[in-house]
N, C-alpha and C. Protein backbone atom coordinates (compact mmCIF):
# COMPACT_ATOMS: atom_id res chain seq x y z
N UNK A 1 65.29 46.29 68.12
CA UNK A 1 65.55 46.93 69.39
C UNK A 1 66.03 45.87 70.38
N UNK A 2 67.09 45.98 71.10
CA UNK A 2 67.54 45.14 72.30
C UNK A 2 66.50 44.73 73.64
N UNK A 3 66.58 43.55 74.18
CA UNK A 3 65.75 43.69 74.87
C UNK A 3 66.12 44.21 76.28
N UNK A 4 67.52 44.87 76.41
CA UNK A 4 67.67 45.39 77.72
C UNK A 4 67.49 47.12 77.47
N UNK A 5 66.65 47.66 76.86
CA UNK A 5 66.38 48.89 76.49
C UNK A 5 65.71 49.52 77.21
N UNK A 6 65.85 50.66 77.67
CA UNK A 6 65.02 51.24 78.56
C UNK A 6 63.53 51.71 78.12
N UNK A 7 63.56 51.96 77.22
CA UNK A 7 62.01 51.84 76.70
C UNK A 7 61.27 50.86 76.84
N UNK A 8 61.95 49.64 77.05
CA UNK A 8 60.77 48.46 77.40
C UNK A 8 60.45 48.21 78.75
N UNK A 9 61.05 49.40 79.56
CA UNK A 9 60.80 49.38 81.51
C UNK A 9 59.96 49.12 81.74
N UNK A 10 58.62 47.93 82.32
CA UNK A 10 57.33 47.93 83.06
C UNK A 10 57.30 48.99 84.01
N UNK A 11 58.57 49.19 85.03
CA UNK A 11 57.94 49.46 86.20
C UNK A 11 59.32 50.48 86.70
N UNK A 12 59.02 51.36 87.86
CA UNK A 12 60.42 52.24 87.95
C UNK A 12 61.44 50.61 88.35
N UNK A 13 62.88 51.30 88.67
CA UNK A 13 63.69 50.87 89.01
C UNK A 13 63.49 50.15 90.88
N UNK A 14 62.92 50.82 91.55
CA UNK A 14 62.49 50.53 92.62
C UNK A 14 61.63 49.48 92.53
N UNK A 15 60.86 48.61 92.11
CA UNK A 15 60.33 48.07 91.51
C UNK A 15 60.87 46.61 91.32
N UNK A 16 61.14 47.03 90.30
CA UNK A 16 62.13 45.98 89.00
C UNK A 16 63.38 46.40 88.93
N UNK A 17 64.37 45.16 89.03
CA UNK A 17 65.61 45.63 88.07
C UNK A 17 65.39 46.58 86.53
N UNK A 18 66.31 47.09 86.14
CA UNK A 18 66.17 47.86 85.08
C UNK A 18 67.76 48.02 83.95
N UNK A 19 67.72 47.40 82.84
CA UNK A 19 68.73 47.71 82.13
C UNK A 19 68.64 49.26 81.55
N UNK A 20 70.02 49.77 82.29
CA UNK A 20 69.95 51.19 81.19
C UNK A 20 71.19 51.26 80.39
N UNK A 21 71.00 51.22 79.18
CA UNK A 21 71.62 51.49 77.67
C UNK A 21 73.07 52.15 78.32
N UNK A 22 72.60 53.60 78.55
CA UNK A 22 73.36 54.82 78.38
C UNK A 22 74.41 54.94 79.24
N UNK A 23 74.04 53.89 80.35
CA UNK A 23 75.38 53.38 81.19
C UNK A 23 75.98 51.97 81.18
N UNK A 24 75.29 51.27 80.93
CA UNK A 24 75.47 49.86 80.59
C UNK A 24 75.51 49.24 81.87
N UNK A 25 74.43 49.40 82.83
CA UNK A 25 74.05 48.51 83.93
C UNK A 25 72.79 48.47 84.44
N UNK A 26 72.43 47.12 85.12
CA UNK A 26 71.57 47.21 85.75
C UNK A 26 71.35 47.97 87.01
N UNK A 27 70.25 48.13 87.24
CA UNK A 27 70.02 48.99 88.70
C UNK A 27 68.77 48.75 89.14
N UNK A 28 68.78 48.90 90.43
CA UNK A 28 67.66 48.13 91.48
C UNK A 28 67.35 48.64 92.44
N UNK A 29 66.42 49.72 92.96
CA UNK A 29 66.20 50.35 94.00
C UNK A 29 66.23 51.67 94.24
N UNK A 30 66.61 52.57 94.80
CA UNK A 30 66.62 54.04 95.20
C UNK A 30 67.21 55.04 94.06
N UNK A 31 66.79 55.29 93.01
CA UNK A 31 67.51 56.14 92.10
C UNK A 31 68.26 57.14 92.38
N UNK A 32 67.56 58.29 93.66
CA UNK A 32 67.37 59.38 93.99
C UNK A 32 68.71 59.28 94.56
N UNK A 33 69.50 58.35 94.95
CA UNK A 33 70.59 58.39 95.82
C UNK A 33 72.07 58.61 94.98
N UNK A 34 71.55 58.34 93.71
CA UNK A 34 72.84 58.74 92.80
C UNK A 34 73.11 60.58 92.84
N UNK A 35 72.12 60.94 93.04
CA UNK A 35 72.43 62.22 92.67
C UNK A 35 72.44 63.16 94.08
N UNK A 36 72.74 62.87 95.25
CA UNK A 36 73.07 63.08 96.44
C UNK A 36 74.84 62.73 96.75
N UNK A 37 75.63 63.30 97.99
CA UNK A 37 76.95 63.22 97.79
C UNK A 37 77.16 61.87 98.04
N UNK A 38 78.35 61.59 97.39
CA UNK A 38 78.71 60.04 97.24
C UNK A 38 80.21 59.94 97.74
N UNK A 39 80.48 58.96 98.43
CA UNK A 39 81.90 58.41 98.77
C UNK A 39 82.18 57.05 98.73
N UNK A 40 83.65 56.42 98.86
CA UNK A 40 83.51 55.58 98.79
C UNK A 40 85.21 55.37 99.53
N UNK A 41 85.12 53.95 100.24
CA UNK A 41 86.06 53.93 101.33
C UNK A 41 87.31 53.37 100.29
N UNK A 42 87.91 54.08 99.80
CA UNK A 42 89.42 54.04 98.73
C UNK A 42 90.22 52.27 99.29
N UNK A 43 90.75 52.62 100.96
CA UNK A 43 91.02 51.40 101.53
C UNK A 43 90.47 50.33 101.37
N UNK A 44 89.17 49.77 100.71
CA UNK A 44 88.88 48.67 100.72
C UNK A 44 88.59 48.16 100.00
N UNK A 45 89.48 48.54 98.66
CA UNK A 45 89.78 48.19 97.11
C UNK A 45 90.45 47.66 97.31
N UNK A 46 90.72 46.89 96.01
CA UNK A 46 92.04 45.76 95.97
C UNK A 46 92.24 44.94 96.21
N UNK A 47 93.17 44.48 96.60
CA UNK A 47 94.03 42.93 97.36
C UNK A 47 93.20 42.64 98.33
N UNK A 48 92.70 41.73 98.80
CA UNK A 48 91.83 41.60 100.03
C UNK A 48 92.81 41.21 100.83
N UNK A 49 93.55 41.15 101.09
CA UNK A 49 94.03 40.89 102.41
C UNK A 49 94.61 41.74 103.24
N UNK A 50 93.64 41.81 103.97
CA UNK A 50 93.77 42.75 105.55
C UNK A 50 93.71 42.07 106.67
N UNK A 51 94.56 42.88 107.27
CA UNK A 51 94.61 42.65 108.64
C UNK A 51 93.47 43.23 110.20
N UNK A 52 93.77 43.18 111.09
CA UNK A 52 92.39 43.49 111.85
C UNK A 52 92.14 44.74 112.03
N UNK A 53 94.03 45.25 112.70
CA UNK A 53 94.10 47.06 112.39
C UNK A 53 93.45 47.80 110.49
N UNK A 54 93.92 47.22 109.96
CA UNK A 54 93.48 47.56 108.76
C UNK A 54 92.03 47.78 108.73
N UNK A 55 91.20 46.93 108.71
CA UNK A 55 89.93 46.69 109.13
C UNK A 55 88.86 47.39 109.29
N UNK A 56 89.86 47.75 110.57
CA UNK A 56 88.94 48.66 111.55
C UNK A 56 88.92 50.34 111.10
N UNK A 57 90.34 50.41 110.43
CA UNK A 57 90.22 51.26 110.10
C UNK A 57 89.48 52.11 108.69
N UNK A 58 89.58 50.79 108.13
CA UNK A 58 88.56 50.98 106.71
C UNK A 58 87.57 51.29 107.39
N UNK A 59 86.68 50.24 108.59
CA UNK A 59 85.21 50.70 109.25
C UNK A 59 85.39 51.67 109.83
N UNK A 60 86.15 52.56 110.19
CA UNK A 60 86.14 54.14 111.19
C UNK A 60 86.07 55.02 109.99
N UNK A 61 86.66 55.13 108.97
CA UNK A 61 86.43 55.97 107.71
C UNK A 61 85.06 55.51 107.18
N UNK A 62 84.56 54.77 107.00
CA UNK A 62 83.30 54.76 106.57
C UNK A 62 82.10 54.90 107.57
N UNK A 63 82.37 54.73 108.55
CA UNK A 63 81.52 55.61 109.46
C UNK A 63 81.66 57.40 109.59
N UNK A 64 82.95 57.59 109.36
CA UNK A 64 83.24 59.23 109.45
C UNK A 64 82.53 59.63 108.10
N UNK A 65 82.42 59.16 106.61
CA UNK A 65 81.86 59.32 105.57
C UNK A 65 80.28 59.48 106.04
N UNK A 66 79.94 58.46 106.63
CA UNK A 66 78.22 58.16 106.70
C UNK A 66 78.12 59.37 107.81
N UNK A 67 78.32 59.81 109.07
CA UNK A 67 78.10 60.49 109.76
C UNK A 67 78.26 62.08 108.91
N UNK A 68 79.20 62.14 108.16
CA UNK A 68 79.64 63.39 107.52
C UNK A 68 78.30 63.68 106.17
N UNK A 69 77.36 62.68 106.45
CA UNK A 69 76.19 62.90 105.04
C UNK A 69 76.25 62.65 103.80
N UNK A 70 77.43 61.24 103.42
CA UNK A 70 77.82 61.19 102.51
C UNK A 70 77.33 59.73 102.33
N UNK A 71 76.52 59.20 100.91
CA UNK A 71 76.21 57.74 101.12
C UNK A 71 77.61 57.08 100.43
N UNK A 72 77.58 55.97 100.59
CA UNK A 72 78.73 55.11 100.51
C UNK A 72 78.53 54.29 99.08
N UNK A 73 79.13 53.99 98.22
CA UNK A 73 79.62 53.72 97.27
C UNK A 73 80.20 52.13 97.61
N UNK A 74 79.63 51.29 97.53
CA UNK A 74 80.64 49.27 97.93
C UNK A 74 80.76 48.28 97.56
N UNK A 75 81.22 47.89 97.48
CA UNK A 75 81.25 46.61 96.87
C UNK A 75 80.86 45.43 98.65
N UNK A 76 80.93 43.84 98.17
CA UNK A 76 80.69 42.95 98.81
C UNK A 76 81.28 41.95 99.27
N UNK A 77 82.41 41.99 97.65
CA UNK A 77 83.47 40.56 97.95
C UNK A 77 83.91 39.88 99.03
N UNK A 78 84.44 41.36 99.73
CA UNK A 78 85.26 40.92 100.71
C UNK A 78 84.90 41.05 102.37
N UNK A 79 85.80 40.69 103.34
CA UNK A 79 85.55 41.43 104.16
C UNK A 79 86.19 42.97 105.01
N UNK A 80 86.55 43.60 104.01
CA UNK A 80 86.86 44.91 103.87
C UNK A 80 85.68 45.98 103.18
N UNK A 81 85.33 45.12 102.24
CA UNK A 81 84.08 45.71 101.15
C UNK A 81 82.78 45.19 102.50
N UNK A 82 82.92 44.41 102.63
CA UNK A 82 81.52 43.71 104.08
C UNK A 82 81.27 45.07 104.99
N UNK A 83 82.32 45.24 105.64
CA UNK A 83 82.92 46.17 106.48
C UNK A 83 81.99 47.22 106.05
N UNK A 84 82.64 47.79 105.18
CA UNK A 84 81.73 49.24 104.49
C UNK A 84 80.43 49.29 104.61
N UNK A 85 80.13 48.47 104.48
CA UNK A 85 78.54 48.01 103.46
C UNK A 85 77.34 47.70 104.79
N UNK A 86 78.02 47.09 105.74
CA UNK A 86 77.41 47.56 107.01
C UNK A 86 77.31 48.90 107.87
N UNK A 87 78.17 49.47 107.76
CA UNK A 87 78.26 50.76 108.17
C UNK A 87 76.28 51.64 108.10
N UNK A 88 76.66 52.03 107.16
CA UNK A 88 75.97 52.75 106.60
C UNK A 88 73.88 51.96 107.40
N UNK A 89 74.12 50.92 107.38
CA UNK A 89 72.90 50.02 107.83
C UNK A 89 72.66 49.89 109.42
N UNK A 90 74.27 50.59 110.00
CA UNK A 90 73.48 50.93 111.48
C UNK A 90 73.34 52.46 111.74
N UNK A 91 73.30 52.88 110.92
CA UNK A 91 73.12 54.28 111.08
C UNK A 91 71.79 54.80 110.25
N UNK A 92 71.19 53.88 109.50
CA UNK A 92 69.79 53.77 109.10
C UNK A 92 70.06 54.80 107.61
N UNK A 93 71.19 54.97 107.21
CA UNK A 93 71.86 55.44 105.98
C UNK A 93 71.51 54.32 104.31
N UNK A 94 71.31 55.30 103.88
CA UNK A 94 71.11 54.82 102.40
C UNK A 94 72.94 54.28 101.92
N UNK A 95 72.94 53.61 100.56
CA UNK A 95 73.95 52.96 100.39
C UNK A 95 73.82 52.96 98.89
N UNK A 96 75.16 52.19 98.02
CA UNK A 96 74.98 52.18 96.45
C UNK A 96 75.99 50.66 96.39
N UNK A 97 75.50 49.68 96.28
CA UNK A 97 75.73 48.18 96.52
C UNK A 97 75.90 47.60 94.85
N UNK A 98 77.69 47.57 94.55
CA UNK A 98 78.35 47.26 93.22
C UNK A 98 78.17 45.76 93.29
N UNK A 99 77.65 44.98 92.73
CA UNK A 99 77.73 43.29 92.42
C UNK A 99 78.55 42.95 91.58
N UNK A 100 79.31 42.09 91.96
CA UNK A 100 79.49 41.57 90.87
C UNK A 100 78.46 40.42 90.14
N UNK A 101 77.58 40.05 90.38
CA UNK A 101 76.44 39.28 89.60
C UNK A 101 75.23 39.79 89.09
N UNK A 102 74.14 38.84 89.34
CA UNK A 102 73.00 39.63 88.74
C UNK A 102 72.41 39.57 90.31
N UNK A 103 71.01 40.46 90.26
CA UNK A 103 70.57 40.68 91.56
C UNK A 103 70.04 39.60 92.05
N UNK A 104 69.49 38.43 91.68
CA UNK A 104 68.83 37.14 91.99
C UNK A 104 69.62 36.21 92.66
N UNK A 105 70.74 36.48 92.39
CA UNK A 105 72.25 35.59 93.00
C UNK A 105 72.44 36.41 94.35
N UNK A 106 72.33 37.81 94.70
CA UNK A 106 73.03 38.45 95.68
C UNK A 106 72.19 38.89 96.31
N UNK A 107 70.80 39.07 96.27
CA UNK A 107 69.45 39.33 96.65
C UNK A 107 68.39 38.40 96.89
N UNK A 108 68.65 37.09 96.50
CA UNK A 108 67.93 35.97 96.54
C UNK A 108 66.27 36.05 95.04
N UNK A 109 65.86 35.13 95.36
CA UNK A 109 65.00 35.10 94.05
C UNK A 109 63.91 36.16 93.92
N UNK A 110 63.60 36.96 95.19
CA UNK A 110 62.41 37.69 95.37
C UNK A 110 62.76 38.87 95.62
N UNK A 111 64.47 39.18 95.20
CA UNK A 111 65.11 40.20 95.41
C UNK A 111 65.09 40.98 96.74
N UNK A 112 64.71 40.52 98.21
CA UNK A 112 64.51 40.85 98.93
C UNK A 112 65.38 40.64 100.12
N UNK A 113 66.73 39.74 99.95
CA UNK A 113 67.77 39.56 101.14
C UNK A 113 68.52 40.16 100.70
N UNK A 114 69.02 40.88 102.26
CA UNK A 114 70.28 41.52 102.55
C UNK A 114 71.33 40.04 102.03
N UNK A 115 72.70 40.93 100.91
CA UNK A 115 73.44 39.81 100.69
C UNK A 115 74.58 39.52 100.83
N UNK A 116 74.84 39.32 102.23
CA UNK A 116 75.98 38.53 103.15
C UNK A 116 75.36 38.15 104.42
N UNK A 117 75.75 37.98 105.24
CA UNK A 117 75.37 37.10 106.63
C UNK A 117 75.68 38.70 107.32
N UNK A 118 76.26 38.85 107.85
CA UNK A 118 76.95 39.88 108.47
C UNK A 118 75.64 40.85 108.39
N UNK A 119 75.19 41.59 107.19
CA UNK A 119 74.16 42.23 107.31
C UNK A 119 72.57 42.25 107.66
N UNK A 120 72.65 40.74 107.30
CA UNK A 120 71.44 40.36 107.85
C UNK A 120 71.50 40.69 109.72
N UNK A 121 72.38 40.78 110.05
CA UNK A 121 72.27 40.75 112.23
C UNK A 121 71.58 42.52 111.91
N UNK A 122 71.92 43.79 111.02
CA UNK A 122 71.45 44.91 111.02
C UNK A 122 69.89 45.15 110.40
N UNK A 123 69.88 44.32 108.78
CA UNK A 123 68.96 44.30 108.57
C UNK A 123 67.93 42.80 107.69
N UNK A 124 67.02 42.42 108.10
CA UNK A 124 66.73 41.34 107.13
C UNK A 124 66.63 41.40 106.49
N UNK A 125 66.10 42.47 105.61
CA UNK A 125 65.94 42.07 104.48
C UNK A 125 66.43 43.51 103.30
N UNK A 126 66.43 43.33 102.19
CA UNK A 126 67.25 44.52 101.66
C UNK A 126 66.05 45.35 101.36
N UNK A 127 66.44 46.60 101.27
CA UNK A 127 65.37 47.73 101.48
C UNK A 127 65.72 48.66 100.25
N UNK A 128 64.93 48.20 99.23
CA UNK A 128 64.56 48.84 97.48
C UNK A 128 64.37 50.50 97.57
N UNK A 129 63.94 50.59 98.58
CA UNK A 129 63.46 52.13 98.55
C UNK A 129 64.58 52.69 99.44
N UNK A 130 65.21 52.47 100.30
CA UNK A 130 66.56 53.31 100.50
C UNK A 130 67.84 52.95 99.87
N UNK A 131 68.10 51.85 99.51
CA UNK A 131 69.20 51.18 98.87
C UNK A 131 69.35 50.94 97.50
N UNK A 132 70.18 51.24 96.75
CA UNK A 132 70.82 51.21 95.17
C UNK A 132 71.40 49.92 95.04
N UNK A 133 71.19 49.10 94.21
CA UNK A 133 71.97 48.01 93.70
C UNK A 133 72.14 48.26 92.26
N UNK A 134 73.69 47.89 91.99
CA UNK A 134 74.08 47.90 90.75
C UNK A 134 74.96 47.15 90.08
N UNK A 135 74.97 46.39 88.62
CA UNK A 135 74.93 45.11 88.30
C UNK A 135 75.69 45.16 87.05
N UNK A 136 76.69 44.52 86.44
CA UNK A 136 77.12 44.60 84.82
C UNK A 136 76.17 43.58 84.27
N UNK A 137 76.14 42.84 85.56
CA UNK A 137 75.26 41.60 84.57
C UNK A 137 73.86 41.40 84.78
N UNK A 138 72.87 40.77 84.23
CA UNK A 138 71.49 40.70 84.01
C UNK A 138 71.20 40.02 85.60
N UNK A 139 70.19 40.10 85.96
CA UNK A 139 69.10 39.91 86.97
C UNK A 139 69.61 38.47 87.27
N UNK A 140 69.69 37.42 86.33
CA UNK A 140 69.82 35.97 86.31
C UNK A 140 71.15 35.99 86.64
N UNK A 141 72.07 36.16 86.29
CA UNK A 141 73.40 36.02 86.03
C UNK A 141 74.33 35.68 87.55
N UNK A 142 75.44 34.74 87.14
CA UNK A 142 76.02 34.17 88.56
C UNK A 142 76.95 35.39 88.55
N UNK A 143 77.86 35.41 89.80
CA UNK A 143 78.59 36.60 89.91
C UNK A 143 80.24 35.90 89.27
N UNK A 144 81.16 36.89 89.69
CA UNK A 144 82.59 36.41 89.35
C UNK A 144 82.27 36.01 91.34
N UNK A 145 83.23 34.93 91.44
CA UNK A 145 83.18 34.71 93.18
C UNK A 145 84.79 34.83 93.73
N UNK A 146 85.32 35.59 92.59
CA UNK A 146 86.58 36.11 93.36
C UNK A 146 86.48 37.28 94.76
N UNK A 147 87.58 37.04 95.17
CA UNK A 147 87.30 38.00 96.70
C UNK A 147 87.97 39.60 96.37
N UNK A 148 88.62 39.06 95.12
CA UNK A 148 89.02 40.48 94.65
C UNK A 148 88.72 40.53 92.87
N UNK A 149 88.20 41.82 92.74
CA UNK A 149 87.22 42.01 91.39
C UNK A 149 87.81 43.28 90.92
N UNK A 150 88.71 43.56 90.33
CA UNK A 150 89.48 45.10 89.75
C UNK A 150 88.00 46.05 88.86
N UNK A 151 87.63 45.12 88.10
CA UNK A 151 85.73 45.85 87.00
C UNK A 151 85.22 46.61 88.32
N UNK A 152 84.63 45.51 89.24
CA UNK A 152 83.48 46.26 90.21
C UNK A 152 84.75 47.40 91.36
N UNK A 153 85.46 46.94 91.75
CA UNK A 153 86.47 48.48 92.50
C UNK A 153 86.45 49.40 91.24
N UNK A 154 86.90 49.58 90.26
CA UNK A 154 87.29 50.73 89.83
C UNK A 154 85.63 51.36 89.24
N UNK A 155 84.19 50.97 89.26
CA UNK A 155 83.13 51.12 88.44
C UNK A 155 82.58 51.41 89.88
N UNK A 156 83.08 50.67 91.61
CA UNK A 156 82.96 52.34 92.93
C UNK A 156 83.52 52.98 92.68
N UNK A 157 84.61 53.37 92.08
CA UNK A 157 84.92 54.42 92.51
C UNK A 157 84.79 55.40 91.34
N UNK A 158 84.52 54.82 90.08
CA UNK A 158 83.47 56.16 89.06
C UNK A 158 82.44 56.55 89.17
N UNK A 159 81.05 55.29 90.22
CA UNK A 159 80.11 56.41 90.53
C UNK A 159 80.16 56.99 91.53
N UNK A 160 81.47 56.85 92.67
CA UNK A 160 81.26 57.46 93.81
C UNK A 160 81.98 59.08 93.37
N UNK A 161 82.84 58.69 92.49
CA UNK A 161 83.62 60.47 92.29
C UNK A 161 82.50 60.68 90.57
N UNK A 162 81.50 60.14 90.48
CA UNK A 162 80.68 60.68 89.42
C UNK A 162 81.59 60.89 88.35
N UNK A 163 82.09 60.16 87.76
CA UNK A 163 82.69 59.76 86.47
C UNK A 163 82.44 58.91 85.88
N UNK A 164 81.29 58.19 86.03
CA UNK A 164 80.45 57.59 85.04
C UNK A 164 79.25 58.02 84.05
N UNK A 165 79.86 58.00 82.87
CA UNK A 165 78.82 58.52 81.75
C UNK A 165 77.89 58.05 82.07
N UNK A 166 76.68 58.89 82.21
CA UNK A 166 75.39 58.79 82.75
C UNK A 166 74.74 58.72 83.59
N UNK A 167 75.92 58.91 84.80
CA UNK A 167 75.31 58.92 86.23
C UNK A 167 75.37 60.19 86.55
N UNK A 168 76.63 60.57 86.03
CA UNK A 168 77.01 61.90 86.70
C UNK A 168 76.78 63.39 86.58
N UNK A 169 75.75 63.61 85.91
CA UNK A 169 74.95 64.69 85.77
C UNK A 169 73.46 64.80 86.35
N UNK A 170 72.97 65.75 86.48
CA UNK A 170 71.62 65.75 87.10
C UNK A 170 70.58 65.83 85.40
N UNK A 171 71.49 66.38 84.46
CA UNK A 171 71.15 66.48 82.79
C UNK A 171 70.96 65.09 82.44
N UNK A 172 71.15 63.77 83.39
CA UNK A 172 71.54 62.63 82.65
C UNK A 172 70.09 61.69 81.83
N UNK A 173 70.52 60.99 81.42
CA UNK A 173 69.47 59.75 80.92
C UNK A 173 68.45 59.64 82.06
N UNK A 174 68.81 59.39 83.25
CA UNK A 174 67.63 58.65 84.06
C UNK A 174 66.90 60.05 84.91
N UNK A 175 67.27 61.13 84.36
CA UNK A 175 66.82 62.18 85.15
C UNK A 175 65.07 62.29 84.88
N UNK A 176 64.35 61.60 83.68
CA UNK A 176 63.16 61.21 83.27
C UNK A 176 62.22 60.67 84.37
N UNK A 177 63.28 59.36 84.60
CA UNK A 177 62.79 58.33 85.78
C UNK A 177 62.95 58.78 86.96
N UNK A 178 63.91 59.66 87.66
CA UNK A 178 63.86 60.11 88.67
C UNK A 178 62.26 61.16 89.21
N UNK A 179 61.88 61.70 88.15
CA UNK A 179 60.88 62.62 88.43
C UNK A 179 59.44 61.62 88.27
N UNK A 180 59.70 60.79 87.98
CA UNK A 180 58.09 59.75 87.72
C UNK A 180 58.06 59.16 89.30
C-alpha cells in the first residue's frame, strides 16, 4: 500500500495535510468549501504581466465573485493571482489556495502563515477551518518559483468549474470525510 493513501489519514484534513489517491493531491483545511459555488478570476491566469488598469480590474471581478457568494478558486505566484487571493480575506470569505509546493514552504513549518506579505496586513495567520489549501506536491516539497505556472492555472480552473475527477460530485471520494 502507498504511503500517501487515504486510509492511513490520522486526522481530518483540517487538521493535517492529507494525500487523496482519487484526485492526486494534497489538501489542507476546509473540505466543506469544495462543494459550495466556486469561481475563479479567468484574468489572472497566464502571462503575468499586468499592468495597473489590468490589475485592478482582475481585483473588481473578484470582489464582484466574493460579494455575489461565490468562493474563489487562486493561485499565488503572482501579483494578479496575490490580487485575488486577498479579496476574499477582507470580506471575511472562505477561499481554495492552488500551490504550487508543499504546504510547509507556503504555510511555514507549523502550517499556520498566511503565504505572501500582502496577506498577512488582512490576516496573520492562515485559517484551516475557513480556508482550502491545495498541493500536487507533498507537505515537504519546494514549490516551482516561477511567476507563471500553466499545471496550477489550468488545475483553478478544473476545481473552480468542477471538472476535477473527484472533486466534483457531492457522490465523490471525500464525501466520507466531509460528514466525520
Amino acid at each position: 500500500m502507498s504511503s500517501h493513501t487515504t486510509a492511513l489519514r490520522n486526522a481530518p484534513c483540517s487538521e493535517e495535510p492529507g494525500f487523496y489517491s482519487s484526485v492526486g493531491l494534497w489538501l489542507y483545511g476546509n473540505l466543506r468549501v469544495l462543494h459550495g459555488r466556486l469561481a475563479y478570476v479567468a484574468n489572472s491566469l497566464g502571462t503575468p504581466e499586468f499592468g495597473s488598469r489590468h490589475l485592478m480590474e482582475i481585483e473588481a471581478e473578484a470582489e464582484r465573485l466574493v460579494l455575489a457568494g461565490f468562493t474563489l478558486v487562486c493561485g499565488i505566484h503572482n501579483e494578479a493571482q496575490q490580487r485575488v487571493a486577498v479579496v476574499p480575506l477582507r470580506w471575511g470569505s472562505p477561499r481554495v489556495l492552488v500551490l504550487s509546493g508543499g504546504f510547509k514552504h507556503h504555510l511555514g513549518p507549523e502550517l499556520n502563515e498566511e503565504p505572501f506579505r500582502i496577506a498577512r496586513l488582512w490576516r496573520y495567520a492562515w485559517d484551516r477551518c475557513t480556508d482550502l489549501a491545495i498541493s500536487r506536491r507533498a507537505p515537504n516539497k519546494l514549490p516551482t518559483f516561477a511567476r507563471h505556472n500553466p499545471t496550477v492555472d489550468r488545475l483553478i480552473a478544473e476545481i473552480a468549474e468542477k471538472r476535477r475527477p473527484g472533486l466534483c460530485s457531492p457522490f465523490d471520494s471525500l464525501t466520507p470525510i466531509l460528514r466525520t
